[in-house]
C-alpha atoms as a PDB file:
ATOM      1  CA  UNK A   1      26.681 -23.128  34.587  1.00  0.00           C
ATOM      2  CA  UNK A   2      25.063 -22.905  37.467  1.00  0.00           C
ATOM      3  CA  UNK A   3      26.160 -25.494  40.446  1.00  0.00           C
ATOM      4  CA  UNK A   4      23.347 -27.224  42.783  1.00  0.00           C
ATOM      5  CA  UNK A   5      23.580 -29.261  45.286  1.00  0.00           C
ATOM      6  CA  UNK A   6      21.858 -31.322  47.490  1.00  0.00           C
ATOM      7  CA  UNK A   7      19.381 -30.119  50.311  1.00  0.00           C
ATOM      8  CA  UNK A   8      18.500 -31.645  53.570  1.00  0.00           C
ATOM      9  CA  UNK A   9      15.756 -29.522  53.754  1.00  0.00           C
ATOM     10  CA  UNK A  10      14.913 -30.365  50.349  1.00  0.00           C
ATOM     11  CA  UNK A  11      15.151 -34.004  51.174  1.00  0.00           C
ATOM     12  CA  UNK A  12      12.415 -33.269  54.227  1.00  0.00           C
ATOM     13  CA  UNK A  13      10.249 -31.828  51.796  1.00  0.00           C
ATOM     14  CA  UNK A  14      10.372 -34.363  49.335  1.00  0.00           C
ATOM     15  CA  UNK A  15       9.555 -36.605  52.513  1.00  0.00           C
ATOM     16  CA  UNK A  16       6.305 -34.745  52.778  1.00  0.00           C
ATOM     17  CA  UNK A  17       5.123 -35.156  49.488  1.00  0.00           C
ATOM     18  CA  UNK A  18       5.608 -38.685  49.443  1.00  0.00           C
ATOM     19  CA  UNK A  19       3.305 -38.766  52.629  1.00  0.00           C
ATOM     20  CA  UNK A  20       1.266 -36.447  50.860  1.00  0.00           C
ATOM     21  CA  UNK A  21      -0.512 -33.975  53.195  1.00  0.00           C
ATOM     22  CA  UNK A  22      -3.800 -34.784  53.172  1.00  0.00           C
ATOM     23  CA  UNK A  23      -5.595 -31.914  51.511  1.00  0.00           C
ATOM     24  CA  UNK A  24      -8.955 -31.427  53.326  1.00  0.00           C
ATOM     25  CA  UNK A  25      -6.643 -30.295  55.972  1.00  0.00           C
ATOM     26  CA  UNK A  26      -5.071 -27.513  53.997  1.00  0.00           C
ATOM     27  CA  UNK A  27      -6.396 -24.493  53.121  1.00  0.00           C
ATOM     28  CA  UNK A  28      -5.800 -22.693  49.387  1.00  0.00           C
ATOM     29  CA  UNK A  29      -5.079 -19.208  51.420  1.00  0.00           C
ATOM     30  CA  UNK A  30      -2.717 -21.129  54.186  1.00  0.00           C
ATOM     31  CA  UNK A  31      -0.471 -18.202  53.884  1.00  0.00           C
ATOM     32  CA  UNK A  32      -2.546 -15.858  55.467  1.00  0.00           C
ATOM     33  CA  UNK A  33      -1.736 -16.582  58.375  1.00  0.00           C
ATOM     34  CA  UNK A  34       1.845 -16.490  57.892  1.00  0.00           C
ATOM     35  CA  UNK A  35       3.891 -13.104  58.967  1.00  0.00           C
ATOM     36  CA  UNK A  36       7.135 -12.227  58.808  1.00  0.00           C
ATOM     37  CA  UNK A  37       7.821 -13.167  55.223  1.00  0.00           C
ATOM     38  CA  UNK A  38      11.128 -11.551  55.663  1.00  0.00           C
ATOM     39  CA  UNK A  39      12.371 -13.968  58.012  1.00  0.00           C
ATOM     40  CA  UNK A  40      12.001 -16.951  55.361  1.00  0.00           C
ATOM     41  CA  UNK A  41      15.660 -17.910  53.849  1.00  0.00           C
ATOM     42  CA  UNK A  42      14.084 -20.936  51.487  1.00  0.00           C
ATOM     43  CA  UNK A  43      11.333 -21.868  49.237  1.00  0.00           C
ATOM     44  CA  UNK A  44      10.116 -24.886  47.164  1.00  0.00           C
ATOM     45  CA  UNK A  45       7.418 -26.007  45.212  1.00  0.00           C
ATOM     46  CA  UNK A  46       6.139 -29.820  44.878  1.00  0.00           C
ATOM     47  CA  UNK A  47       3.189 -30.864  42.400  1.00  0.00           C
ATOM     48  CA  UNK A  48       1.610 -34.467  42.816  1.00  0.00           C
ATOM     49  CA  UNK A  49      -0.657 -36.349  40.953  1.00  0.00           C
ATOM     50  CA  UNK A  50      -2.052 -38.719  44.144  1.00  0.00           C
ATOM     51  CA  UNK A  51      -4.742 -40.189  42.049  1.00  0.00           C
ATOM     52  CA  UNK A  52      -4.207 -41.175  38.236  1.00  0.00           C
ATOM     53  CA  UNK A  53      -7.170 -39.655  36.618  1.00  0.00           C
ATOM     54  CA  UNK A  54      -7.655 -36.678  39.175  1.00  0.00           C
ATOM     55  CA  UNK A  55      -6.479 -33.267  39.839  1.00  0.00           C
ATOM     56  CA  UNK A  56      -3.167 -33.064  41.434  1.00  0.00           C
ATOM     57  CA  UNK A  57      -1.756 -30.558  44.608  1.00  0.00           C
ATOM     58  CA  UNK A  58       0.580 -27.460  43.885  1.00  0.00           C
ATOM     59  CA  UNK A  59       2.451 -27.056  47.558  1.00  0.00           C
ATOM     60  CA  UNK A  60       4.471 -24.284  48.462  1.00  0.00           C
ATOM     61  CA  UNK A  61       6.983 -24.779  51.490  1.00  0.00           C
ATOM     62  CA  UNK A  62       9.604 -22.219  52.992  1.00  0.00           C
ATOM     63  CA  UNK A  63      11.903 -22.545  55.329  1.00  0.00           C
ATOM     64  CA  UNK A  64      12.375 -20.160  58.598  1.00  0.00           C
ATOM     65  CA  UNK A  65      15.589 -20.011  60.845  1.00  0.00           C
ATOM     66  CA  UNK A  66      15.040 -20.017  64.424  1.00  0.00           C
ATOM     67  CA  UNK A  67      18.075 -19.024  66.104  1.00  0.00           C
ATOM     68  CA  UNK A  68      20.459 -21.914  65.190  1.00  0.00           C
ATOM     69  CA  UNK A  69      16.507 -23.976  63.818  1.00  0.00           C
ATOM     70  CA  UNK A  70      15.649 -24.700  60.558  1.00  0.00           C
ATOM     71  CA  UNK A  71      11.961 -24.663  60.852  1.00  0.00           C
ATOM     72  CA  UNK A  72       9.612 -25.871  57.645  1.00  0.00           C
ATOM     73  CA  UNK A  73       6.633 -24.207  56.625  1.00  0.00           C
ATOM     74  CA  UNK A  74       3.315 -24.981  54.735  1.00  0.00           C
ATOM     75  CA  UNK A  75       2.922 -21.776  52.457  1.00  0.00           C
ATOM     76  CA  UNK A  76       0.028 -22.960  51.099  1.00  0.00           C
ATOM     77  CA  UNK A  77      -1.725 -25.423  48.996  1.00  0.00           C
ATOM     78  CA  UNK A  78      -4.015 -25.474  45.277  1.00  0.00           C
ATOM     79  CA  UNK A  79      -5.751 -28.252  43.617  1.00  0.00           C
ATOM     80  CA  UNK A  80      -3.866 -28.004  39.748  1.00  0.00           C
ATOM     81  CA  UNK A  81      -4.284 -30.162  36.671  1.00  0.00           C
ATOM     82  CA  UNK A  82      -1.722 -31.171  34.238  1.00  0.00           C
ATOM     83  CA  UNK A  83      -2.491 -32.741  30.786  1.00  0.00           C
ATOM     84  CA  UNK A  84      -4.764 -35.688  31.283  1.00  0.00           C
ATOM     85  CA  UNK A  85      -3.595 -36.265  35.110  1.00  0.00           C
ATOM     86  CA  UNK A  86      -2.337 -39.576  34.492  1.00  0.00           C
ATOM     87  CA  UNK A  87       1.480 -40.011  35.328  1.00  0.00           C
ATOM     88  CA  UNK A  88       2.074 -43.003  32.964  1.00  0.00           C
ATOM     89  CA  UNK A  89       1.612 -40.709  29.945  1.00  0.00           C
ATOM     90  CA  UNK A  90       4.252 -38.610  31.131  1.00  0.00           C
ATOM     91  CA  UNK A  91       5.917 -38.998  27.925  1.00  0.00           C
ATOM     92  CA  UNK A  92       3.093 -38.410  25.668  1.00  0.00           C
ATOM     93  CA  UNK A  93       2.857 -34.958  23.689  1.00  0.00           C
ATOM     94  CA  UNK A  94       0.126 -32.329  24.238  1.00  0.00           C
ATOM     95  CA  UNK A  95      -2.000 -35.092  26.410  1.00  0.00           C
ATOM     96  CA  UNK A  96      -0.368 -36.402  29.704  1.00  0.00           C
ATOM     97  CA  UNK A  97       0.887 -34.568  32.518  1.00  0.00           C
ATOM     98  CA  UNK A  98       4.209 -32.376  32.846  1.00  0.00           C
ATOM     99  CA  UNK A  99       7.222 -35.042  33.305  1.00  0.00           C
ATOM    100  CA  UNK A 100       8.338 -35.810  36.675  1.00  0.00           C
ATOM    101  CA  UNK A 101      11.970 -34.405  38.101  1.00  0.00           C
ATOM    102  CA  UNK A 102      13.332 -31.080  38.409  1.00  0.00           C
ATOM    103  CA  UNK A 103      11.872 -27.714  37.197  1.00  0.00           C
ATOM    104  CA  UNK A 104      12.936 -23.940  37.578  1.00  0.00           C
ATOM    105  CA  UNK A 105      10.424 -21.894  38.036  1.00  0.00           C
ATOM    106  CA  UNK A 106      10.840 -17.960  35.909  1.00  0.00           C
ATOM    107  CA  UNK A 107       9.186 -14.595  37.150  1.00  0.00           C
ATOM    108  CA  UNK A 108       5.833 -13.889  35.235  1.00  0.00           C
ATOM    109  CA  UNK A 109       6.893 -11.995  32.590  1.00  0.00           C
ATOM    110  CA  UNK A 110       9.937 -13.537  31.393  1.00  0.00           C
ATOM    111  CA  UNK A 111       8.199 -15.231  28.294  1.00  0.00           C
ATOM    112  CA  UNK A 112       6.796 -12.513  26.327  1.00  0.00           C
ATOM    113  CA  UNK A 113       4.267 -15.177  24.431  1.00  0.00           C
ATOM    114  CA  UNK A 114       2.640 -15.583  28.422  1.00  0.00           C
ATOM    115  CA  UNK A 115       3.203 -12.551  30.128  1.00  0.00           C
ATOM    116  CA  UNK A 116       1.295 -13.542  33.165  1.00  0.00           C
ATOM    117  CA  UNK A 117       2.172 -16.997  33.880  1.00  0.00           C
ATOM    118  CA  UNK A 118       5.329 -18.921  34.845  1.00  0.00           C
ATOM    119  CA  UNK A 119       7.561 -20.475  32.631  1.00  0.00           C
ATOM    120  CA  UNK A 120       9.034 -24.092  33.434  1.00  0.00           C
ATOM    121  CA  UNK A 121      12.454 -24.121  32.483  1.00  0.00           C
ATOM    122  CA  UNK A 122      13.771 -28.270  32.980  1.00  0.00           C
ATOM    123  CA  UNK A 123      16.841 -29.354  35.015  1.00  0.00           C
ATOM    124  CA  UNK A 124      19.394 -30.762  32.866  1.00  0.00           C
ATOM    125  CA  UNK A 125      18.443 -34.070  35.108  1.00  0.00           C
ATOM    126  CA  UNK A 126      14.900 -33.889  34.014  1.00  0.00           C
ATOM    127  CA  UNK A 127      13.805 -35.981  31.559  1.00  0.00           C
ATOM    128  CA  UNK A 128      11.220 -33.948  29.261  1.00  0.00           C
ATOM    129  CA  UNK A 129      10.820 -36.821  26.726  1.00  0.00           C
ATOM    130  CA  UNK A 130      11.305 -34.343  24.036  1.00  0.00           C
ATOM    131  CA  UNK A 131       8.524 -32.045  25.373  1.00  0.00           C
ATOM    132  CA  UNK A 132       8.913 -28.517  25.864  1.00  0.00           C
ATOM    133  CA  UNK A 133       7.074 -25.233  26.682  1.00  0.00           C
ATOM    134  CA  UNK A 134       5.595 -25.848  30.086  1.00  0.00           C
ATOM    135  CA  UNK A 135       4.106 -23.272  32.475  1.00  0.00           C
ATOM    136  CA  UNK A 136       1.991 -22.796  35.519  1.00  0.00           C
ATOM    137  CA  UNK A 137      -1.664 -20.730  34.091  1.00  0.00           C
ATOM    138  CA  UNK A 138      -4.861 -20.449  35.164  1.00  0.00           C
ATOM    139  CA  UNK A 139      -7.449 -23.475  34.960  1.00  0.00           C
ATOM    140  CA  UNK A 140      -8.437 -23.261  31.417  1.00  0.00           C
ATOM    141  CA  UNK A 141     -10.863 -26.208  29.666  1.00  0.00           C
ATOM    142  CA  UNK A 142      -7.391 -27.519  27.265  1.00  0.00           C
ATOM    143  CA  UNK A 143      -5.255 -29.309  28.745  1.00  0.00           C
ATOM    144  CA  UNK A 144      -1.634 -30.457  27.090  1.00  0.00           C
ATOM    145  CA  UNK A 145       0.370 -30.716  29.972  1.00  0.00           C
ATOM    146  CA  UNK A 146       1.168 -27.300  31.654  1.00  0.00           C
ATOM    147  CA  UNK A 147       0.338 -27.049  35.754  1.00  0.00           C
ATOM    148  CA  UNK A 148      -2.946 -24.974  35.826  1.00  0.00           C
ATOM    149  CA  UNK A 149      -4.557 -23.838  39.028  1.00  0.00           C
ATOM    150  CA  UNK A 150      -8.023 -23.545  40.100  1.00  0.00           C
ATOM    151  CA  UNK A 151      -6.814 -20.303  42.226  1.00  0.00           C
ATOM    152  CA  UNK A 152      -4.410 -19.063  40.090  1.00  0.00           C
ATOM    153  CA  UNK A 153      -5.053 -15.638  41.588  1.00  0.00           C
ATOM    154  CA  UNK A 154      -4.947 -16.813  44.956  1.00  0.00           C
ATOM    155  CA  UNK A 155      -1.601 -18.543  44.020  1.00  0.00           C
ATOM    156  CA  UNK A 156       0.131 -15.422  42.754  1.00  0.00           C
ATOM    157  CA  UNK A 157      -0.583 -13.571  45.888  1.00  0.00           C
ATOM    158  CA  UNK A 158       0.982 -16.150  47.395  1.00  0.00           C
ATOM    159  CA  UNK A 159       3.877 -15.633  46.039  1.00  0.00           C
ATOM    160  CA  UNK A 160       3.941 -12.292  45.877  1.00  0.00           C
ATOM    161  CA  UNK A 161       3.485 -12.176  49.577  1.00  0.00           C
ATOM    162  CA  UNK A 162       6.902 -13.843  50.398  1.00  0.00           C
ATOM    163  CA  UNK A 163      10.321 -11.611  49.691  1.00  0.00           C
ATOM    164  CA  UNK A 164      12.436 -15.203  49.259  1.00  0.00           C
ATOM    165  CA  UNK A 165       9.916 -16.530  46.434  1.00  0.00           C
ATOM    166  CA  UNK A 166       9.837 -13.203  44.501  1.00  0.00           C
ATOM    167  CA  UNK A 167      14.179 -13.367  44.772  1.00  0.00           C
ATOM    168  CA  UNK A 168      14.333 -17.110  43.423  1.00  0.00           C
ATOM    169  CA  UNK A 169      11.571 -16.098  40.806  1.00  0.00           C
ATOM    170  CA  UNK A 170      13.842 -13.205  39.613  1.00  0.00           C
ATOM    171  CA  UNK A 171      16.922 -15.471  39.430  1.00  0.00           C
ATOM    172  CA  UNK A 172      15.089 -18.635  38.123  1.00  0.00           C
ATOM    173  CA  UNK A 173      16.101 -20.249  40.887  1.00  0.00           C
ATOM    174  CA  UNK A 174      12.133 -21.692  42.077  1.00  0.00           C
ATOM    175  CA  UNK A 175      12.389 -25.150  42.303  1.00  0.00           C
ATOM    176  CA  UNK A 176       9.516 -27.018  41.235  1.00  0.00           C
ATOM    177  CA  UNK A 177       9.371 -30.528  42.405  1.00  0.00           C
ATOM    178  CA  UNK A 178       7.444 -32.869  40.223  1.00  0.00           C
ATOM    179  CA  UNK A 179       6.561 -36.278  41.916  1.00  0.00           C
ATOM    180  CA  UNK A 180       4.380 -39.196  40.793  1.00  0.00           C
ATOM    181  CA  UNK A 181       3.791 -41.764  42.859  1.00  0.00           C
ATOM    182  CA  UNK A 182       5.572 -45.166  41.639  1.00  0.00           C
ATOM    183  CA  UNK A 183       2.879 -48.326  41.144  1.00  0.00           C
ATOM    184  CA  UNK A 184      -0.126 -45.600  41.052  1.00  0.00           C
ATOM    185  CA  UNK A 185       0.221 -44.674  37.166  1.00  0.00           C
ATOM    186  CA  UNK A 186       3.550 -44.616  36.259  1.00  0.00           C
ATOM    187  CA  UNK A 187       5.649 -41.304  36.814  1.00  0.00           C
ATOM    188  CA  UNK A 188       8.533 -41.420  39.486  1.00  0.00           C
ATOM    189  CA  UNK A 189      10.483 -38.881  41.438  1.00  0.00           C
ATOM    190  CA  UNK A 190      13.385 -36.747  41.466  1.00  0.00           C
ATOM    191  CA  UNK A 191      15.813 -35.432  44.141  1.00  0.00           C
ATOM    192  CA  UNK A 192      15.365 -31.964  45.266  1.00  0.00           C
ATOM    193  CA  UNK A 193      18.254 -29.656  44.438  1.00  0.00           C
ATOM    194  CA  UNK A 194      19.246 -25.915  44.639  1.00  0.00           C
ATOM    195  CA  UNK A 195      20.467 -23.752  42.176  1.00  0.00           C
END
């Protein structure tokens, strides 16, 4: 089994998505700018919903040590869709959005039915309502509930680009934050956690 544990710097994150960033500020190719991937020792994912009814954010942060620092970093940002994009049908099969909490996020590959996208495997704390079978995909027109991207290409370059996403991704150890907003659809939030 494996143990987790709470994060500050997953805490600070979750901080940031309950701000929400505003997202004409942030660019889908943020991580271009970015060097030194080698130097990052943490990554997380967060996907909001900020508006019932509209698409939702995929956020990547990492975290960088600076001598005895913790510094956090925007890796990037993509407008994604899940299900019907309202958070108060969380629950509802094949037609609203992925259910809030915890999610681990597998290498491409590691589902041989979707060899090219990313397989959500739930925290034993996330409540899936009896769903199953979620992934991240590209922006197709049906929509039952996975995350898919606009840029999916743009979003696996991303990834690819940093040496500490590729690791988690080979050990399933991703997180993927799902948060909905309380009083603005439904939904709710989890605590961050490593694996």
């Amino acid at each position: 089994m494996r143990e987790k544990n709470v994060s500050i710097a997953a805490a600070l994150i979750l901080i940031i998505s309950l701000i929400l960033i505003p997202t004409d500020a942030i660019s889908s190719n943020t991580s271009a700018t970015l060097n030194e991937s080698s130097d990052f020792i943490d990554a997380w994912l967060i996907f909001t919903i900020p508006t019932p009814g509209k698409n939702g954010y995929l956020t990547l942060f990492l975290v960088k040590r600076e001598g005895s620092v913790l510094r956090m970093v925007l890796g990037g940002q993509w407008e994604a869709r899940s299900g019907d994009n309202y958070p108060a049908n969380e629950s509802i099969k094949d037609v609203g959005p992925i259910p809030h909490g915890i999610w681990w996020v597998w290498q491409r590959g590691a589902k041989s039915d979707h060899p090219n996208w990313y397989y959500l495997e739930p925290d034993p704390t996330t409540n899936t309502y009896g769903r199953s079978g979620f992934y991240i995909h590209p922006y197709y027109q049906e929509f039952k509930g996975c995350i898919a991207v606009i840029n999916f290409d743009n979003f696996v370059a991303t990834l690819q680009t940093y040496q500490i996403v590729q690791d988690k991704l080979n050990t399933h150890s991703l997180q993927l934050n799902v948060y909905y907003r309380r009083g603005r659809g439904g939904g709710g939030g989890g605590p961050c956690r490593l694996k």
